[in-house]
N, C-alpha and C. Protein backbone atom coordinates (compact mmCIF):
# COMPACT_ATOMS: atom_id res chain seq x y z
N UNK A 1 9.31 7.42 -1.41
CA UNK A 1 9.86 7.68 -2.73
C UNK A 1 8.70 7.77 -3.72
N UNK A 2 8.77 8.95 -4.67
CA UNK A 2 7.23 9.19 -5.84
C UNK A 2 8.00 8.69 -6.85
N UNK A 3 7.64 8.30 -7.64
CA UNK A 3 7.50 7.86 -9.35
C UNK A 3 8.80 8.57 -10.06
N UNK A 4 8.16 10.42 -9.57
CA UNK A 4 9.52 11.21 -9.92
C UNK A 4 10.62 11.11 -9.21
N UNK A 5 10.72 10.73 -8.90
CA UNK A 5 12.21 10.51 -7.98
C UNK A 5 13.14 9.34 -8.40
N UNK A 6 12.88 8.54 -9.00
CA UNK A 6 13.52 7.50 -9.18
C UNK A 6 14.22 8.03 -10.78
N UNK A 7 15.53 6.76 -10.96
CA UNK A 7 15.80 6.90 -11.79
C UNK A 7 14.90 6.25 -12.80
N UNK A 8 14.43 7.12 -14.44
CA UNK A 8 13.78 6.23 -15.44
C UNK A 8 15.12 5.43 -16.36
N UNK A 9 16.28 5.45 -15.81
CA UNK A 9 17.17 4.68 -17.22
C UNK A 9 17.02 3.25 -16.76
N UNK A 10 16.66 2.28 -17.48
CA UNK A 10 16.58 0.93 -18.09
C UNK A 10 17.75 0.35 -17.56
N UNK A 11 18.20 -0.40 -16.54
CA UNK A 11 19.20 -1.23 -16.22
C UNK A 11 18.93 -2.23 -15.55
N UNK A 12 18.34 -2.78 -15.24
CA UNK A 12 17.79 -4.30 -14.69
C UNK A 12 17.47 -4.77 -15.62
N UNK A 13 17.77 -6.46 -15.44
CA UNK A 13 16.84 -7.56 -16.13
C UNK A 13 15.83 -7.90 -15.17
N UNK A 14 15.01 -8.89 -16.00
CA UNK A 14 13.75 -9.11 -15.12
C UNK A 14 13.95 -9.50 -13.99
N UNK A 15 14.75 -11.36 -13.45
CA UNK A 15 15.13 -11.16 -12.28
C UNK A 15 15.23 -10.56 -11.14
N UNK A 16 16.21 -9.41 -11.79
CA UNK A 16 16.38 -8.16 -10.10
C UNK A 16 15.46 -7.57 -10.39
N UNK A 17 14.82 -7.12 -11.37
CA UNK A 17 13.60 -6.57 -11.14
C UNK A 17 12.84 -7.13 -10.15
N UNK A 18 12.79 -8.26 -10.19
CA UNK A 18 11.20 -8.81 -9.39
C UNK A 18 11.69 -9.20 -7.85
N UNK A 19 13.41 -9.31 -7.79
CA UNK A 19 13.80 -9.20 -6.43
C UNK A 19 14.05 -8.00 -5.64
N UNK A 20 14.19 -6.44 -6.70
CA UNK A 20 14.25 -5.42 -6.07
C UNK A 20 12.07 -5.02 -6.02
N UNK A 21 11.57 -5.77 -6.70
CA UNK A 21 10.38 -4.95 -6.46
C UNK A 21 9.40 -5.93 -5.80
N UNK A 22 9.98 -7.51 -5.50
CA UNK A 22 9.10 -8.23 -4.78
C UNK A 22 8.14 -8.83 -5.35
N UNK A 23 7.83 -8.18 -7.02
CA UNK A 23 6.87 -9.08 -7.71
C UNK A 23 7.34 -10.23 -8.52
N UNK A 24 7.01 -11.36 -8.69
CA UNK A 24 7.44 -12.40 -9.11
C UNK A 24 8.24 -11.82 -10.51
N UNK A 25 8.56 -12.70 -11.41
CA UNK A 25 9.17 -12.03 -12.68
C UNK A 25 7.85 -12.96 -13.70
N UNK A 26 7.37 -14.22 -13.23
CA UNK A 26 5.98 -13.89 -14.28
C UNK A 26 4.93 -13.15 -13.37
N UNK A 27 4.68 -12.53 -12.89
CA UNK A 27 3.52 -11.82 -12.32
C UNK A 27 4.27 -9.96 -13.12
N UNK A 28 5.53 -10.07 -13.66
CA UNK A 28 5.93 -8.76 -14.49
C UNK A 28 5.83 -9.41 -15.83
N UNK A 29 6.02 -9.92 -16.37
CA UNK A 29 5.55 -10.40 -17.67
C UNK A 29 4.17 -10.15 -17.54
N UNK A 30 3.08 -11.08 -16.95
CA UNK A 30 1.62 -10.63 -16.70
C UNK A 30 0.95 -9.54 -16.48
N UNK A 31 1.82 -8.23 -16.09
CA UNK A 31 1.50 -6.79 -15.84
C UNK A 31 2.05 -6.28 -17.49
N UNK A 32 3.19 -7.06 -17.95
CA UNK A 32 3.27 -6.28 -19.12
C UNK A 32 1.94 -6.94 -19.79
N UNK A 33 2.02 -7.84 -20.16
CA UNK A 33 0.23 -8.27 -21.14
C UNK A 33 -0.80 -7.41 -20.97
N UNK A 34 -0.75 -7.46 -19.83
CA UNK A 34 -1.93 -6.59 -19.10
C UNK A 34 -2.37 -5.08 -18.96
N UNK A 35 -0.71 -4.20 -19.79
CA UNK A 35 -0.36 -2.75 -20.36
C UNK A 35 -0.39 -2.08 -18.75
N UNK A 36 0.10 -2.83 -17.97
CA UNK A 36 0.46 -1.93 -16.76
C UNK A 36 1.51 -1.64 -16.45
N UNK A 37 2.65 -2.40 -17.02
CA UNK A 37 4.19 -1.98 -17.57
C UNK A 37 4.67 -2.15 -18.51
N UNK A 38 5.20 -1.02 -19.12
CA UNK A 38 5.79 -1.54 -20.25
C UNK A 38 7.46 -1.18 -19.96
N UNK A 39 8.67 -2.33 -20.32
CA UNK A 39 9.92 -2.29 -20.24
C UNK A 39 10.43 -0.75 -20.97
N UNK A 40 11.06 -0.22 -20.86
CA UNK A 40 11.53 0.98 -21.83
C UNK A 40 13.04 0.58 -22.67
N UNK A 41 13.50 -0.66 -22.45
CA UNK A 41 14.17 -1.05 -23.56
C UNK A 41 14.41 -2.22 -23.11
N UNK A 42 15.72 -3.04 -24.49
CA UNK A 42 16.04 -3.95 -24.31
C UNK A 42 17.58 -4.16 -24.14
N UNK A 43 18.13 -4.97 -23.68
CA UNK A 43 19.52 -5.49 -23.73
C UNK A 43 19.83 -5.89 -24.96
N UNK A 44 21.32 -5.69 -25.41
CA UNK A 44 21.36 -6.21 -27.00
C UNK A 44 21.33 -8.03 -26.82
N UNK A 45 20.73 -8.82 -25.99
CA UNK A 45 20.77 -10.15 -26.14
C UNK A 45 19.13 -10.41 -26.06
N UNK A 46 17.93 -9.01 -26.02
CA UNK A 46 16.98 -9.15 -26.31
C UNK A 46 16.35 -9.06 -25.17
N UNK A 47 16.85 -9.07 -23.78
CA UNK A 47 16.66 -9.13 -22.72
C UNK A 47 15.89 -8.03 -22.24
N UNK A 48 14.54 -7.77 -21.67
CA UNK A 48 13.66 -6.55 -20.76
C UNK A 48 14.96 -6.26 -20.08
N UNK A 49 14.73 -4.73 -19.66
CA UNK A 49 15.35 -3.96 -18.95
C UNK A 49 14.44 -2.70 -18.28
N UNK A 50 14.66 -3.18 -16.79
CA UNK A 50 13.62 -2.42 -16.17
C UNK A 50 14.32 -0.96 -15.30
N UNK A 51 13.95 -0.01 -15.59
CA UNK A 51 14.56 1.20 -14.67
C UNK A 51 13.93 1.23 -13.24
N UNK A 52 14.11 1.83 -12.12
CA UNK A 52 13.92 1.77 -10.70
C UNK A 52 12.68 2.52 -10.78
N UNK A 53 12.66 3.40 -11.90
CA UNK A 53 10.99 4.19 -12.15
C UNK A 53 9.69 2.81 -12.45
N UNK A 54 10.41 1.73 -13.16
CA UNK A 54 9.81 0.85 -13.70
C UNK A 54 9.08 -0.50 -12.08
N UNK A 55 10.18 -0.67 -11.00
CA UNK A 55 10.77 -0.96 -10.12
C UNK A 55 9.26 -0.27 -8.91
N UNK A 56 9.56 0.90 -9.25
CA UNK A 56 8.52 1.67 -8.25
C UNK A 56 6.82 1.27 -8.37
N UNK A 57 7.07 1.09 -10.03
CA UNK A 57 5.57 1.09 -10.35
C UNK A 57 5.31 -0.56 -10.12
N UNK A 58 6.43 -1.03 -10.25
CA UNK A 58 5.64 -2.62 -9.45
C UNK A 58 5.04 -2.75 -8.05
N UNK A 59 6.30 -2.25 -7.43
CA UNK A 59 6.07 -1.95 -5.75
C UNK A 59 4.70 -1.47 -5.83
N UNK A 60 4.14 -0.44 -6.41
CA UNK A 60 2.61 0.26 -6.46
C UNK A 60 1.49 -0.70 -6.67
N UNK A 61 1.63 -1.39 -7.85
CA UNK A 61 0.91 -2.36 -8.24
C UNK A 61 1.03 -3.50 -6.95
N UNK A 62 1.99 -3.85 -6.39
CA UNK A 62 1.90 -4.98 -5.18
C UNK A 62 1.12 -4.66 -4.57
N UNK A 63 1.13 -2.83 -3.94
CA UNK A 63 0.44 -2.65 -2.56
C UNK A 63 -1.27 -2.66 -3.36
N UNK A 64 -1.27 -2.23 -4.25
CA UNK A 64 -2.76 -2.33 -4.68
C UNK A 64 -3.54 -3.69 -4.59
N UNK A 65 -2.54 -4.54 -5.04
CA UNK A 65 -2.93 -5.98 -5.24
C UNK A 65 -3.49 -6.62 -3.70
N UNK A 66 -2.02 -5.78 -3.16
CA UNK A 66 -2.09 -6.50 -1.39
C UNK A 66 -3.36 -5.98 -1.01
N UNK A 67 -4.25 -4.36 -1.39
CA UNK A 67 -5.10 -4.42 -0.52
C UNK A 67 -6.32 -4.88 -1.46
N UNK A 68 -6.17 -6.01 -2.76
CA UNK A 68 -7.36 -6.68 -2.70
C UNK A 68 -8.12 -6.12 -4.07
N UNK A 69 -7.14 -4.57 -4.89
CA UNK A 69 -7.63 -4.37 -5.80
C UNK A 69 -7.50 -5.03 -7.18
N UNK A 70 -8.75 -4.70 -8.13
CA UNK A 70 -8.85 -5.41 -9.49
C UNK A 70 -7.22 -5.21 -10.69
N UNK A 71 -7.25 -5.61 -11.31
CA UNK A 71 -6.41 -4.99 -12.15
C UNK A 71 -6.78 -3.79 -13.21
N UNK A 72 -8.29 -3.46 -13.10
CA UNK A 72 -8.91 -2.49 -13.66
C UNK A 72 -8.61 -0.89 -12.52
N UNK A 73 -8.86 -1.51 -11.50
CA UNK A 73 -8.79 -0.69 -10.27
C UNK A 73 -7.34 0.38 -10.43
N UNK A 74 -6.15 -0.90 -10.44
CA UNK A 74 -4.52 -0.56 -10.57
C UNK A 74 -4.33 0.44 -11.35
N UNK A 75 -5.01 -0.33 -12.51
CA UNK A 75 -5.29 0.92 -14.19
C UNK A 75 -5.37 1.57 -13.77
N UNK A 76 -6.26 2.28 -13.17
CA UNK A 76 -7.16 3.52 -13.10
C UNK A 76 -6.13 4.27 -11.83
N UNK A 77 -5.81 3.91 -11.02
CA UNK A 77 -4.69 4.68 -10.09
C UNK A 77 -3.72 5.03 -10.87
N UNK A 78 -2.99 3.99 -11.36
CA UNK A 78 -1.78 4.29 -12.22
C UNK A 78 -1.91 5.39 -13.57
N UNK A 79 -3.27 5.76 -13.32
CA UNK A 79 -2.80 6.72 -14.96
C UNK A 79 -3.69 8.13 -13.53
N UNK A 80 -3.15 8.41 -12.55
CA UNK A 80 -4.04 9.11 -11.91
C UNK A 80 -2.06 10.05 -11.70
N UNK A 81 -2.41 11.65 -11.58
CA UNK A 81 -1.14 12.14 -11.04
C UNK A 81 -1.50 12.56 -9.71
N UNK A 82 -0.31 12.46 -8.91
CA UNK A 82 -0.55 12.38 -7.40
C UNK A 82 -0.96 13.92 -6.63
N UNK A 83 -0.33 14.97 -7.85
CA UNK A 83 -0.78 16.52 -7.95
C UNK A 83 -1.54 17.53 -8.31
N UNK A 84 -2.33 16.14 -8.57
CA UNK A 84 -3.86 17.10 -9.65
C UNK A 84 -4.96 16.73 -8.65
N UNK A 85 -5.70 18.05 -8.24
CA UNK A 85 -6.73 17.71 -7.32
C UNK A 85 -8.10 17.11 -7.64
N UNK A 86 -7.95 17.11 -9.02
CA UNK A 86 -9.36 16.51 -9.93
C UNK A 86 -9.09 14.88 -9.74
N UNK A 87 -7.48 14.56 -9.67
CA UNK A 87 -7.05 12.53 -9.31
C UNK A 87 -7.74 12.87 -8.31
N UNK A 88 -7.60 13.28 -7.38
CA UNK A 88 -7.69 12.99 -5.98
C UNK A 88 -9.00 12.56 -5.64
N UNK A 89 -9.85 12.89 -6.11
CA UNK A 89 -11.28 12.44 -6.46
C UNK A 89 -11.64 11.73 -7.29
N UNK A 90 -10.90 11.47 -7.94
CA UNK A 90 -10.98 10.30 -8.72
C UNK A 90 -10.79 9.10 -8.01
N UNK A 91 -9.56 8.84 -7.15
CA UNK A 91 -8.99 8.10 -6.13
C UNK A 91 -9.65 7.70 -5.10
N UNK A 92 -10.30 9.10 -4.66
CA UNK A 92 -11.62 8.57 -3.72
C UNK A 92 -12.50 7.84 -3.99
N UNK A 93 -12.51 8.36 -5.39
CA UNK A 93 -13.96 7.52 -5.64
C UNK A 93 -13.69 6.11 -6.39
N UNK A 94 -12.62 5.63 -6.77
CA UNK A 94 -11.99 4.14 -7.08
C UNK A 94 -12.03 3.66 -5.54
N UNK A 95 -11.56 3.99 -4.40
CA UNK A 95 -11.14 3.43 -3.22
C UNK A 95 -12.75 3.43 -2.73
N UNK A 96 -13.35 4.18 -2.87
CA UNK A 96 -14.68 4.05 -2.44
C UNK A 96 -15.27 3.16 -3.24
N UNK A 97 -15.43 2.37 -3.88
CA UNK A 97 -15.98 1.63 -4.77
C UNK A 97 -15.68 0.23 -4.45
N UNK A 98 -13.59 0.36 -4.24
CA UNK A 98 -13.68 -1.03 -4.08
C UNK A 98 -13.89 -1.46 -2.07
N UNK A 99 -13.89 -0.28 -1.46
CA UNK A 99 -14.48 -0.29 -0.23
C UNK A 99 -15.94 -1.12 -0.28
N UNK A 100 -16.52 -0.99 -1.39
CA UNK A 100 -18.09 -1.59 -1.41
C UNK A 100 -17.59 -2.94 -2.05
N UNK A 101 -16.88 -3.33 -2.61
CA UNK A 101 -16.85 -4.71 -3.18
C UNK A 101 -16.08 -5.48 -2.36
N UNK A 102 -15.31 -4.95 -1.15
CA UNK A 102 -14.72 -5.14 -0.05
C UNK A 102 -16.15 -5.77 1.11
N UNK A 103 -16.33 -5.08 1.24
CA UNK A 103 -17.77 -5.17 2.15
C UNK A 103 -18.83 -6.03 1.46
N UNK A 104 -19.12 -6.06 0.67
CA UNK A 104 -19.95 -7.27 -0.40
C UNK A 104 -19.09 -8.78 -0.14
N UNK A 105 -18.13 -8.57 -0.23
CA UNK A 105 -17.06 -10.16 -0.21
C UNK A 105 -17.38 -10.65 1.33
N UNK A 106 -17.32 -9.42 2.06
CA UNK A 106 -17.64 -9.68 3.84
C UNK A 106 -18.67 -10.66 4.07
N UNK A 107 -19.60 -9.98 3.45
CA UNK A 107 -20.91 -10.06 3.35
C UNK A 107 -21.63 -12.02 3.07
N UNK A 108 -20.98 -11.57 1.88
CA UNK A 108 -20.59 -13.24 1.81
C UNK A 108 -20.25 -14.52 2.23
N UNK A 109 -19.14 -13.61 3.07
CA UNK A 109 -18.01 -14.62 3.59
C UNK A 109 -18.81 -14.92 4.98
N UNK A 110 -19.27 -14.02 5.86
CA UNK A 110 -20.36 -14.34 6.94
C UNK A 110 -21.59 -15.18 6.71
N UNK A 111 -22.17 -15.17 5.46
CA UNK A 111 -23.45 -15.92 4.98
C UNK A 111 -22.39 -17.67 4.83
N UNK A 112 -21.29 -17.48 4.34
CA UNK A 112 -20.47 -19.02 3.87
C UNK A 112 -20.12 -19.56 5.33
N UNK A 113 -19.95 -18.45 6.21
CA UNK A 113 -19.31 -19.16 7.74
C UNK A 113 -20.69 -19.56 8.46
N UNK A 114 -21.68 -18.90 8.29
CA UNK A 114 -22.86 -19.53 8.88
C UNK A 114 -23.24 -20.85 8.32
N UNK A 115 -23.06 -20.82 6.95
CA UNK A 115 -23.35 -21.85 6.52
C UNK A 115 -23.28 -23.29 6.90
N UNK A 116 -21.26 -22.83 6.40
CA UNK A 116 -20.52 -24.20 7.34
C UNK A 116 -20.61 -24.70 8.77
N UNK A 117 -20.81 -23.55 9.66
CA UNK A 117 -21.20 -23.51 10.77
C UNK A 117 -22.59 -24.45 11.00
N UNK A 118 -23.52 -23.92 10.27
CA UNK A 118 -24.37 -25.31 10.13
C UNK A 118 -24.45 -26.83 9.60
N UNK A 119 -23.75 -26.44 8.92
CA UNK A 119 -23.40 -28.02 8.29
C UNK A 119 -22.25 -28.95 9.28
N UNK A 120 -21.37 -27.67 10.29
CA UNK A 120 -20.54 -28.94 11.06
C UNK A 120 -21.66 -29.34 11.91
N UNK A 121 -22.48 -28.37 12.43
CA UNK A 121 -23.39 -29.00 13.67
C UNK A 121 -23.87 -30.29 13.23
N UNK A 122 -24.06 -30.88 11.93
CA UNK A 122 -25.10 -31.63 11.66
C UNK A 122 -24.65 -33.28 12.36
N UNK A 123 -22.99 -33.23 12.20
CA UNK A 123 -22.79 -34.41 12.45
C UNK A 123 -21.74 -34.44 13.16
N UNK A 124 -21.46 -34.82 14.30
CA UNK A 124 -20.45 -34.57 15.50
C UNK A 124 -19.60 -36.28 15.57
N UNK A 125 -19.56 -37.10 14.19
CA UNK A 125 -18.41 -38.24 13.91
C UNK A 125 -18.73 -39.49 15.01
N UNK A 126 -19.96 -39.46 15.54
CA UNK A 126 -19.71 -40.74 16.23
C UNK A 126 -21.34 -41.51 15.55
N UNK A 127 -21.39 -40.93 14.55
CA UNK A 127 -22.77 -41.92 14.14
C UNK A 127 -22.02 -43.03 12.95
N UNK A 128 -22.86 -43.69 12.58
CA UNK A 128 -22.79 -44.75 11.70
C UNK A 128 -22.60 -43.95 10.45
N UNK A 129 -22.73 -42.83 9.81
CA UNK A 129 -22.34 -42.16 8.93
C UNK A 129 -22.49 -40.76 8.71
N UNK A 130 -22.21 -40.27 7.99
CA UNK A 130 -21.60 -38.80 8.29
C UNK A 130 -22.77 -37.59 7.96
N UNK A 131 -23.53 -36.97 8.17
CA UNK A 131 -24.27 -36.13 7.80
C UNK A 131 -23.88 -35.06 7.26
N UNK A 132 -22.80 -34.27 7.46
CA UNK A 132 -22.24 -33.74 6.52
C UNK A 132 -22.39 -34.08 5.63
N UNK A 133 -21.68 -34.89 5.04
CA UNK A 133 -21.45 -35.77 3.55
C UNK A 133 -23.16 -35.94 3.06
N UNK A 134 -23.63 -36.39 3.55
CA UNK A 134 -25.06 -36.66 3.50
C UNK A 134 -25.69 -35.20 3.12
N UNK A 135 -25.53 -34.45 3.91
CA UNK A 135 -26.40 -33.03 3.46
C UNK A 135 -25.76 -32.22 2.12
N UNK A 136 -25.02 -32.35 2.09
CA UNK A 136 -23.80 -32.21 0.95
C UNK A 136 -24.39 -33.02 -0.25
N UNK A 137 -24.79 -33.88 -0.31
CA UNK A 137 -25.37 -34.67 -1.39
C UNK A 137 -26.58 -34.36 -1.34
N UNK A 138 -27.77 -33.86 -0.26
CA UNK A 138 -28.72 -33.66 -0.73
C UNK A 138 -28.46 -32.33 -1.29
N UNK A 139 -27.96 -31.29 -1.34
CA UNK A 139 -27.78 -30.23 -1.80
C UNK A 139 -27.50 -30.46 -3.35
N UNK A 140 -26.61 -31.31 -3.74
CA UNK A 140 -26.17 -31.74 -5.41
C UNK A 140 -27.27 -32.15 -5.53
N UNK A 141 -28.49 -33.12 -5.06
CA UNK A 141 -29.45 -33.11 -5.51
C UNK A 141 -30.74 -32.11 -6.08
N UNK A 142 -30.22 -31.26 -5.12
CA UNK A 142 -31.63 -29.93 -5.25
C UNK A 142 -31.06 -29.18 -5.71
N UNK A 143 -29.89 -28.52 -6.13
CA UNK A 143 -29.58 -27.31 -6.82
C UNK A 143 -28.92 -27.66 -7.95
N UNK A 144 -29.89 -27.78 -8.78
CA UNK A 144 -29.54 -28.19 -10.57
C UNK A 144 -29.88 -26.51 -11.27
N UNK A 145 -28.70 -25.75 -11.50
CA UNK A 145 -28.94 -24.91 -12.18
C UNK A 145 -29.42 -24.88 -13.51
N UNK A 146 -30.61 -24.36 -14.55
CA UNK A 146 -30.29 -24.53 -15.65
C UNK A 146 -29.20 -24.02 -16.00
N UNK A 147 -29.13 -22.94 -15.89
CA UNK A 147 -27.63 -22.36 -16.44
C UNK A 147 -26.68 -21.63 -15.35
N UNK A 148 -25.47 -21.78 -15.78
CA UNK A 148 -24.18 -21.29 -14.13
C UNK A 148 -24.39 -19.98 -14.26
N UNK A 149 -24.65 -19.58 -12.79
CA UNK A 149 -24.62 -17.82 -13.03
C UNK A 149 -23.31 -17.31 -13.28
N UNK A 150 -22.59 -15.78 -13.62
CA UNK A 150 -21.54 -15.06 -13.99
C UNK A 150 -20.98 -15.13 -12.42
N UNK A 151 -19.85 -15.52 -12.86
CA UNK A 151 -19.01 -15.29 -10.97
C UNK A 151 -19.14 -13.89 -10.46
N UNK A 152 -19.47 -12.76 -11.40
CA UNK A 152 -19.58 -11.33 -10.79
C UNK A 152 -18.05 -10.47 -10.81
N UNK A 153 -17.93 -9.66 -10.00
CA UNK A 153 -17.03 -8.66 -9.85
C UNK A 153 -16.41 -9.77 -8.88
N UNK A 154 -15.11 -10.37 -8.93
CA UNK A 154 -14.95 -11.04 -7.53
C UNK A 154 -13.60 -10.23 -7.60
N UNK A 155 -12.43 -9.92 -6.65
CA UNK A 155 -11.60 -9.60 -5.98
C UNK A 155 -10.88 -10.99 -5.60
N UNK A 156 -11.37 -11.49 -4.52
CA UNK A 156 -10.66 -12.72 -3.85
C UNK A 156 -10.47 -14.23 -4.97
């Protein structure tokens, strides 16, 4: 089902919204803040009212989320049309991008498993105290940042 296909008239409250589209109903409040949905009206008791067009574009936003993209990322798909061959390269080149911040997180995550991997070797629980714990504290000892670096582009 595309975007165009659905109905755009406004008849859900948030609720079935987030049970027909699987996203929480604050994780749709948080997409509205965030100008990645906006409701197209209200109920006369003041109530959001979401159309199945509205419905679709959550479902979109899930699978983006599911594979790990930013909410800048989502942006940038969501204002992309699925029939213009100039998106389509655009698309590539968002998916190619977060393909590299995908592979950077890897990257990471192998340097953190070696890590731990060394730190279980250190102490195998039958000594008088724990070396883990121990190397763990010499580490708080030696890495006094002056200042915390920027967490970066993170995803996860």
């Amino acid at each position: 089902m595309t975007a165009a296909s659905v109905s755009p008239v406004p008849q859900h409250r948030i609720g079935e919204a987030a049970r027909r589209s699987g996203v929480s109903a604050a994780n749709i409040r948080y997409y509205e803040r965030e100008g990645l949905l906006q409701p197209q009206a209200r109920a006369d008791n003041d109530y959001r009212l979401y159309s199945d067009a509205d419905m679709h574009r959550l479902r979109f936003i899930r699978q983006c989320r599911a594979l790990d993209m930013s909410l800048d990322e989502v942006r940038t798909l969501l204002a992309l049309d699925l029939n213009n061959k100039a998106d389509c390269a655009t698309a590539s080149t968002a998916l190619e991008a977060h393909l590299g911040h995908v592979r950077q997180r890897l990257a990471e995550l192998r340097a953190l498993e070696k890590d731990l991997l060394a730190l279980r070797k250190r102490c195998d629980g039958l000594d008088g105290h724990c070396h883990i714990i121990e190397a763990l504290h010499q580490r708080a000892d030696e890495a006094v940042p002056a200042v915390a670096a920027p967490a970066g582009h993170r995803h996860v």
